[in-house]
Protein backbone atom coordinates (compact mmCIF):
# COMPACT_ATOMS: atom_id res chain seq x y z
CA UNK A 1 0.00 0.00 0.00
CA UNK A 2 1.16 3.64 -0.82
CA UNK A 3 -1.31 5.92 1.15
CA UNK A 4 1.43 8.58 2.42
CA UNK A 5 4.04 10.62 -0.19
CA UNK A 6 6.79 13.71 0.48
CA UNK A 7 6.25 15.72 -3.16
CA UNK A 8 8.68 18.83 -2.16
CA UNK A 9 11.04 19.27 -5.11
CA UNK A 10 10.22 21.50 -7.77
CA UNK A 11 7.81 20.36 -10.76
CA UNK A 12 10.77 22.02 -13.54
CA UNK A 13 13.14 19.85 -11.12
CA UNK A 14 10.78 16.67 -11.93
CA UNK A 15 9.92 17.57 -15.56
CA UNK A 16 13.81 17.70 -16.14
CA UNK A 17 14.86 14.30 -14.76
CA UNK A 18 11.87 12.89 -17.03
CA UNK A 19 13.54 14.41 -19.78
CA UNK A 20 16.67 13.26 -19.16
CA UNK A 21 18.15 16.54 -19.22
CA UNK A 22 20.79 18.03 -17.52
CA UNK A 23 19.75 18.82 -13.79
CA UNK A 24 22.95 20.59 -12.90
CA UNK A 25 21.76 23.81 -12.89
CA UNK A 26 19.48 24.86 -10.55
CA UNK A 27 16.02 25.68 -10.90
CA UNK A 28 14.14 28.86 -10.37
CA UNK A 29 11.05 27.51 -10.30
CA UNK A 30 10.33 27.37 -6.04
CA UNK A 31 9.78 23.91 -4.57
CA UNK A 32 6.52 22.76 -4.09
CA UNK A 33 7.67 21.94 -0.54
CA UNK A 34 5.17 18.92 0.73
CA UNK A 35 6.53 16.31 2.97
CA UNK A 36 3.73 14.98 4.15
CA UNK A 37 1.22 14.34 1.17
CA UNK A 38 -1.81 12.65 2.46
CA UNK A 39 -5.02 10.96 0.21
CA UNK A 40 -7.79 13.07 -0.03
CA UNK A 41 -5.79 16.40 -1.08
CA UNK A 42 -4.72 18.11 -4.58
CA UNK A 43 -1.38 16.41 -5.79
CA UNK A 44 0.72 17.11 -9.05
CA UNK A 45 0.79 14.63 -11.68
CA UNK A 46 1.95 14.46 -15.17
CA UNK A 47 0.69 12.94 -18.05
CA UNK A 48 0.86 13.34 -21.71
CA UNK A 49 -1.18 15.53 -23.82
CA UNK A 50 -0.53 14.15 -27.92
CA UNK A 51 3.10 14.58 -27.54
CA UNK A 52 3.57 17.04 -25.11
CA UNK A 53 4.02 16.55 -20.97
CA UNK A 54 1.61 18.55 -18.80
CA UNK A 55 1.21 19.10 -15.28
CA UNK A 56 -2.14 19.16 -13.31
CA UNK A 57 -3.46 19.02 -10.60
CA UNK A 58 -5.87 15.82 -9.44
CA UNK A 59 -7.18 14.69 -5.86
CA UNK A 60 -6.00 11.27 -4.71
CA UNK A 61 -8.36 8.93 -4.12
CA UNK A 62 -11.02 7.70 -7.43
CA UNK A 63 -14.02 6.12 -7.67
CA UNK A 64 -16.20 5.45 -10.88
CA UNK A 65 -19.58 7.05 -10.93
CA UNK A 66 -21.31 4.30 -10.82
CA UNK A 67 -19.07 3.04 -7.03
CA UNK A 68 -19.43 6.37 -5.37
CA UNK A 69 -22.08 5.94 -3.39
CA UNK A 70 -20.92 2.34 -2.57
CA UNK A 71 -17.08 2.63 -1.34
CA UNK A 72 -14.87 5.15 -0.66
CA UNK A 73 -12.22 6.43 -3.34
CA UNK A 74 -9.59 3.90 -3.61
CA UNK A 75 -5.86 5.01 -3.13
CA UNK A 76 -4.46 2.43 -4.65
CA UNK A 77 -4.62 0.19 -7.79
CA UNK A 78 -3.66 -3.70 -7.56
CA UNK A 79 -1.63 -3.72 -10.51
CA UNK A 80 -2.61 -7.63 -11.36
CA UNK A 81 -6.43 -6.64 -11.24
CA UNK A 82 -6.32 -3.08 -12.82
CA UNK A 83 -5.99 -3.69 -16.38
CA UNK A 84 -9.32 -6.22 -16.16
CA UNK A 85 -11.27 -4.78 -13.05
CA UNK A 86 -14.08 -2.84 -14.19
CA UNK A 87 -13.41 -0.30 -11.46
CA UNK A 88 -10.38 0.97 -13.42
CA UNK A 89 -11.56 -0.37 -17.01
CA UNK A 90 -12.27 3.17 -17.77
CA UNK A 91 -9.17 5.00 -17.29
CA UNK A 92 -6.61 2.44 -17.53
CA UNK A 93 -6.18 3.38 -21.28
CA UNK A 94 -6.26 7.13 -21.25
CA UNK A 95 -5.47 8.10 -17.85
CA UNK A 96 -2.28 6.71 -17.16
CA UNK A 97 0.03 9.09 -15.12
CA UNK A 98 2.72 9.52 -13.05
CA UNK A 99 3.38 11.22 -9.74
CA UNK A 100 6.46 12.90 -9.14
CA UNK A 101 7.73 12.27 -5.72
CA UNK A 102 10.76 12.40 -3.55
CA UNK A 103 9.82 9.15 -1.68
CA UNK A 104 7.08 7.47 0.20
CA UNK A 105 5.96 6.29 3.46
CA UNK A 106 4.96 3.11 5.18
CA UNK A 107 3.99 1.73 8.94
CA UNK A 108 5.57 -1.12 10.25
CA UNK A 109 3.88 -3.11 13.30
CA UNK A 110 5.62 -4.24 16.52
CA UNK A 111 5.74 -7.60 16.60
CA UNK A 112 4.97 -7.48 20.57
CA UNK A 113 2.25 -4.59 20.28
CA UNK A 114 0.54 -4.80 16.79
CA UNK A 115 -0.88 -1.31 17.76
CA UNK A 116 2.25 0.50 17.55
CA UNK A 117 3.33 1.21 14.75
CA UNK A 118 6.72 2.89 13.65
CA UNK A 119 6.81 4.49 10.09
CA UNK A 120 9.66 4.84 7.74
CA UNK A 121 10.43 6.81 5.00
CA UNK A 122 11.84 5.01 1.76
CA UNK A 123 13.48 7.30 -0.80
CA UNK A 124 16.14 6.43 -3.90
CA UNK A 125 20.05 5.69 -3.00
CA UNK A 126 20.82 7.86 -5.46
CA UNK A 127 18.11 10.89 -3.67
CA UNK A 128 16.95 11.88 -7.24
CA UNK A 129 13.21 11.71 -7.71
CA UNK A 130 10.90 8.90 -8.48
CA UNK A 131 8.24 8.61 -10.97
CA UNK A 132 5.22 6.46 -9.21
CA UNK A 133 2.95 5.08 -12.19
CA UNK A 134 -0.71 5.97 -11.49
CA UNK A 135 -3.74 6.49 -13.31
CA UNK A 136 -6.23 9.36 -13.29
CA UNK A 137 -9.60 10.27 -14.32
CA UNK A 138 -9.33 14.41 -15.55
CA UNK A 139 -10.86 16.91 -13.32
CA UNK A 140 -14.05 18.16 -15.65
CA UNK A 141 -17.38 20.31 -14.82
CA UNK A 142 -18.07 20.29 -11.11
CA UNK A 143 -15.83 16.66 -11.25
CA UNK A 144 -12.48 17.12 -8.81
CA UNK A 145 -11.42 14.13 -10.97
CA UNK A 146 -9.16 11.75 -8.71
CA UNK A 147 -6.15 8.92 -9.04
CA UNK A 148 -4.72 6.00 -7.67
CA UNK A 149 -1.09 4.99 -7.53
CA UNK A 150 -0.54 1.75 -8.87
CA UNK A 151 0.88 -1.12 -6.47
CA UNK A 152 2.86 -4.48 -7.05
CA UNK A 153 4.09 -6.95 -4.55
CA UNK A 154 6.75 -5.88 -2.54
CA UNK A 155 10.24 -7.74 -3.39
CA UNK A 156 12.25 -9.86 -1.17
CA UNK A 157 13.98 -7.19 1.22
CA UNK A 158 11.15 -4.83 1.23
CA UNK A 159 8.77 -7.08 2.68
CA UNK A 160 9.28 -6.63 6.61
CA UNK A 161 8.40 -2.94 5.45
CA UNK A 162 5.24 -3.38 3.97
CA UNK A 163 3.80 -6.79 1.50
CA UNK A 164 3.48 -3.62 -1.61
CA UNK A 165 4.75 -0.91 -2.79
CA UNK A 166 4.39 1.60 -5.45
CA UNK A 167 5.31 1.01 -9.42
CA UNK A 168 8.19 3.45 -9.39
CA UNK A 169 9.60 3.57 -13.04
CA UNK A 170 12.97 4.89 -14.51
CA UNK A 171 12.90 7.63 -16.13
CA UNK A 172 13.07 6.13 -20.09
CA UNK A 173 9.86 3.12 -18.54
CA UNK A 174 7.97 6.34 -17.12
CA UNK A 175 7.80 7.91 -20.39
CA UNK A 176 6.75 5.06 -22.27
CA UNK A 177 4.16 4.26 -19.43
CA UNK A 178 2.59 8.15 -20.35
CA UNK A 179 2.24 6.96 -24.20
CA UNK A 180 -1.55 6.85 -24.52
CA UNK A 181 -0.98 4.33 -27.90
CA UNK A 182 0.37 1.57 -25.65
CA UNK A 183 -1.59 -1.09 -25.18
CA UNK A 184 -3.25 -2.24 -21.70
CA UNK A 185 -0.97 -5.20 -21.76
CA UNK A 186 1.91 -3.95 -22.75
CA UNK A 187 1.38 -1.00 -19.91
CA UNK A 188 1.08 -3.74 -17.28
CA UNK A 189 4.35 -5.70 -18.43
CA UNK A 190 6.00 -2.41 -18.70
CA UNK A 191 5.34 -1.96 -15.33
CA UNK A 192 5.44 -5.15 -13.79
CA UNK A 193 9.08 -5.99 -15.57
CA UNK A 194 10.86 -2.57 -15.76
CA UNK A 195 10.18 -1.04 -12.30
CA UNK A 196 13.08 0.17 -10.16
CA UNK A 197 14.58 -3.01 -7.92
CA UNK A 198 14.46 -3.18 -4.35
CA UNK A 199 18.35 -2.10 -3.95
CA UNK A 200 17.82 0.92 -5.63
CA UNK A 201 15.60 2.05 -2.47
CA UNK A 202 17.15 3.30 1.03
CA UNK A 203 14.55 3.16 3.89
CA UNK A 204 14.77 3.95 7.20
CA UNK A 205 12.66 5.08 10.49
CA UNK A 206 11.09 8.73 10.89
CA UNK A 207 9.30 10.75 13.87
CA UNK A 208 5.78 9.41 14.10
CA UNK A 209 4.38 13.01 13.70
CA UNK A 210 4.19 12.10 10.10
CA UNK A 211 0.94 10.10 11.09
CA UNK A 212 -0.86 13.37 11.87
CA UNK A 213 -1.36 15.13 8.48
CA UNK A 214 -1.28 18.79 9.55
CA UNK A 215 2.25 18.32 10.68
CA UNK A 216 4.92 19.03 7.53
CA UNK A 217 8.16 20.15 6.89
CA UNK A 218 12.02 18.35 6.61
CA UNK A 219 11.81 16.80 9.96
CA UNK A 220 9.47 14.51 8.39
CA UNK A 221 11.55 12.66 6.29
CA UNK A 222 14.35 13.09 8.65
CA UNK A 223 16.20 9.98 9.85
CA UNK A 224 15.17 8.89 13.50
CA UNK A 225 18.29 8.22 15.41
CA UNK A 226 18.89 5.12 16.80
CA UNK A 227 18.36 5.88 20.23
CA UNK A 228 14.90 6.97 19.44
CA UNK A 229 13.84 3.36 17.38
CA UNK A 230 11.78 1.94 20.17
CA UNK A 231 10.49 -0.33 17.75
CA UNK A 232 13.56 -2.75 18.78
CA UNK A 233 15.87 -4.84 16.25
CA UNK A 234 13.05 -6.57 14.74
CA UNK A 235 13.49 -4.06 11.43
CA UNK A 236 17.00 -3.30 10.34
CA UNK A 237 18.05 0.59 9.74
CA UNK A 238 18.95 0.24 5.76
């Protein structure tokens, strides 16, 4: 599950690494500054308009129509169901999308107190930003529109974090992912086979402020020093 994101670089910073250009420079565009981006608010996405990139705005959480008065907005999007689900038959084709982020978060359980949990933040080694692969129905009329990021099971390593994690895609996979020509199918392999490997990813334990979603800034994705990890040994410090 993905239901917690830090989105604080700026979008030129994002739109750059997508187009694999030179990021040496900095940008003067001001960071958008969000460390603690919960479901339910306005996040940036990009997708592809005929051959150009654009940047919106969409609310995360979506629900068809004809489910909204029957579940709440789902977060997340199985990425084994998605392509055949008729929940996400609609806008598997035409709104696939990706969120720019600096990293995510995820709540691990003590194995003695299942009711504390301790949450971690897990970014890139490298600290560059990841593209997560969602898809997104477009904000229209009085519609906010809304997305899920797409999940796959979490690989061996990851799993004492969390059982899945978000599709994050290299840079080249992400844009391919945007092209609205490819098919379902070949969207699913593409991000089922080309998605970034568990040792590309550093995680490691954070304040549990993060839980409350008026609290933002740095110190959220901050490294929790050892003496602080009451959680015990159970879960390494990568």
């Amino acid at each position: 599950m993905c239901g917690r994101i830090a989105q604080h670089s700026a979008l030129q910073l994002y739109l750059r690494y997508l187009a694999n250009q030179s990021v040496k420079q900095p940008t003067s565009e001001p960071p958008i500054g969000r460390y603690n981006v919960p479901p339910g608010t306005l996040v940036h996405l990009i997708r592809q308009d005929g051959v150009e990139l654009r940047t919106t705005q969409v609310k995360w959480g979506y629900a068809p129509a004809w489910a909204k008065d029957r579940r709440a907005p789902a977060i997340n999007a199985r990425l084994e169901t998605a392509t055949t689900s008729r929940f996400w038959k609609a806008i598997w084709g035409s709104g696939r999308s990706l969120v720019p982020a600096d990293g995510w978060f995820e709540w691990a359980a003590d194995a003695d107190d299942p009711k504390r949990k301790q949450p971690y933040y897990l970014r890139l080694k490298s600290n560059e930003p990841m593209f997560l692969a969602a898809i997104a129905a477009s904000p229209h009329g009085d519609s906010p529109g809304g997305f899920a990021i797409i999940t796959d099971d979490s690989d061996q390593g990851m799993v004492d974090i969390h059982d899945r994690r978000p599709v994050a895609l290299p840079a080249h996979v992400a844009r391919e992912w945007l092209d609205p020509a490819l098919p379902a199918n070949y969207a699913r392999d593409l991000a089922r086979y080309h998605s970034l490997p568990t040792d590309a990813f550093k995680w490691y334990a954070v304040t549990r402020a993060v839980g409350n979603v008026s609290n933002d800034g740095p110190e959220m994705i901050a490294p929790l020093p050892p003496e602080d990890l009451s959680l015990g040994e159970s879960l390494p410090l990568f």
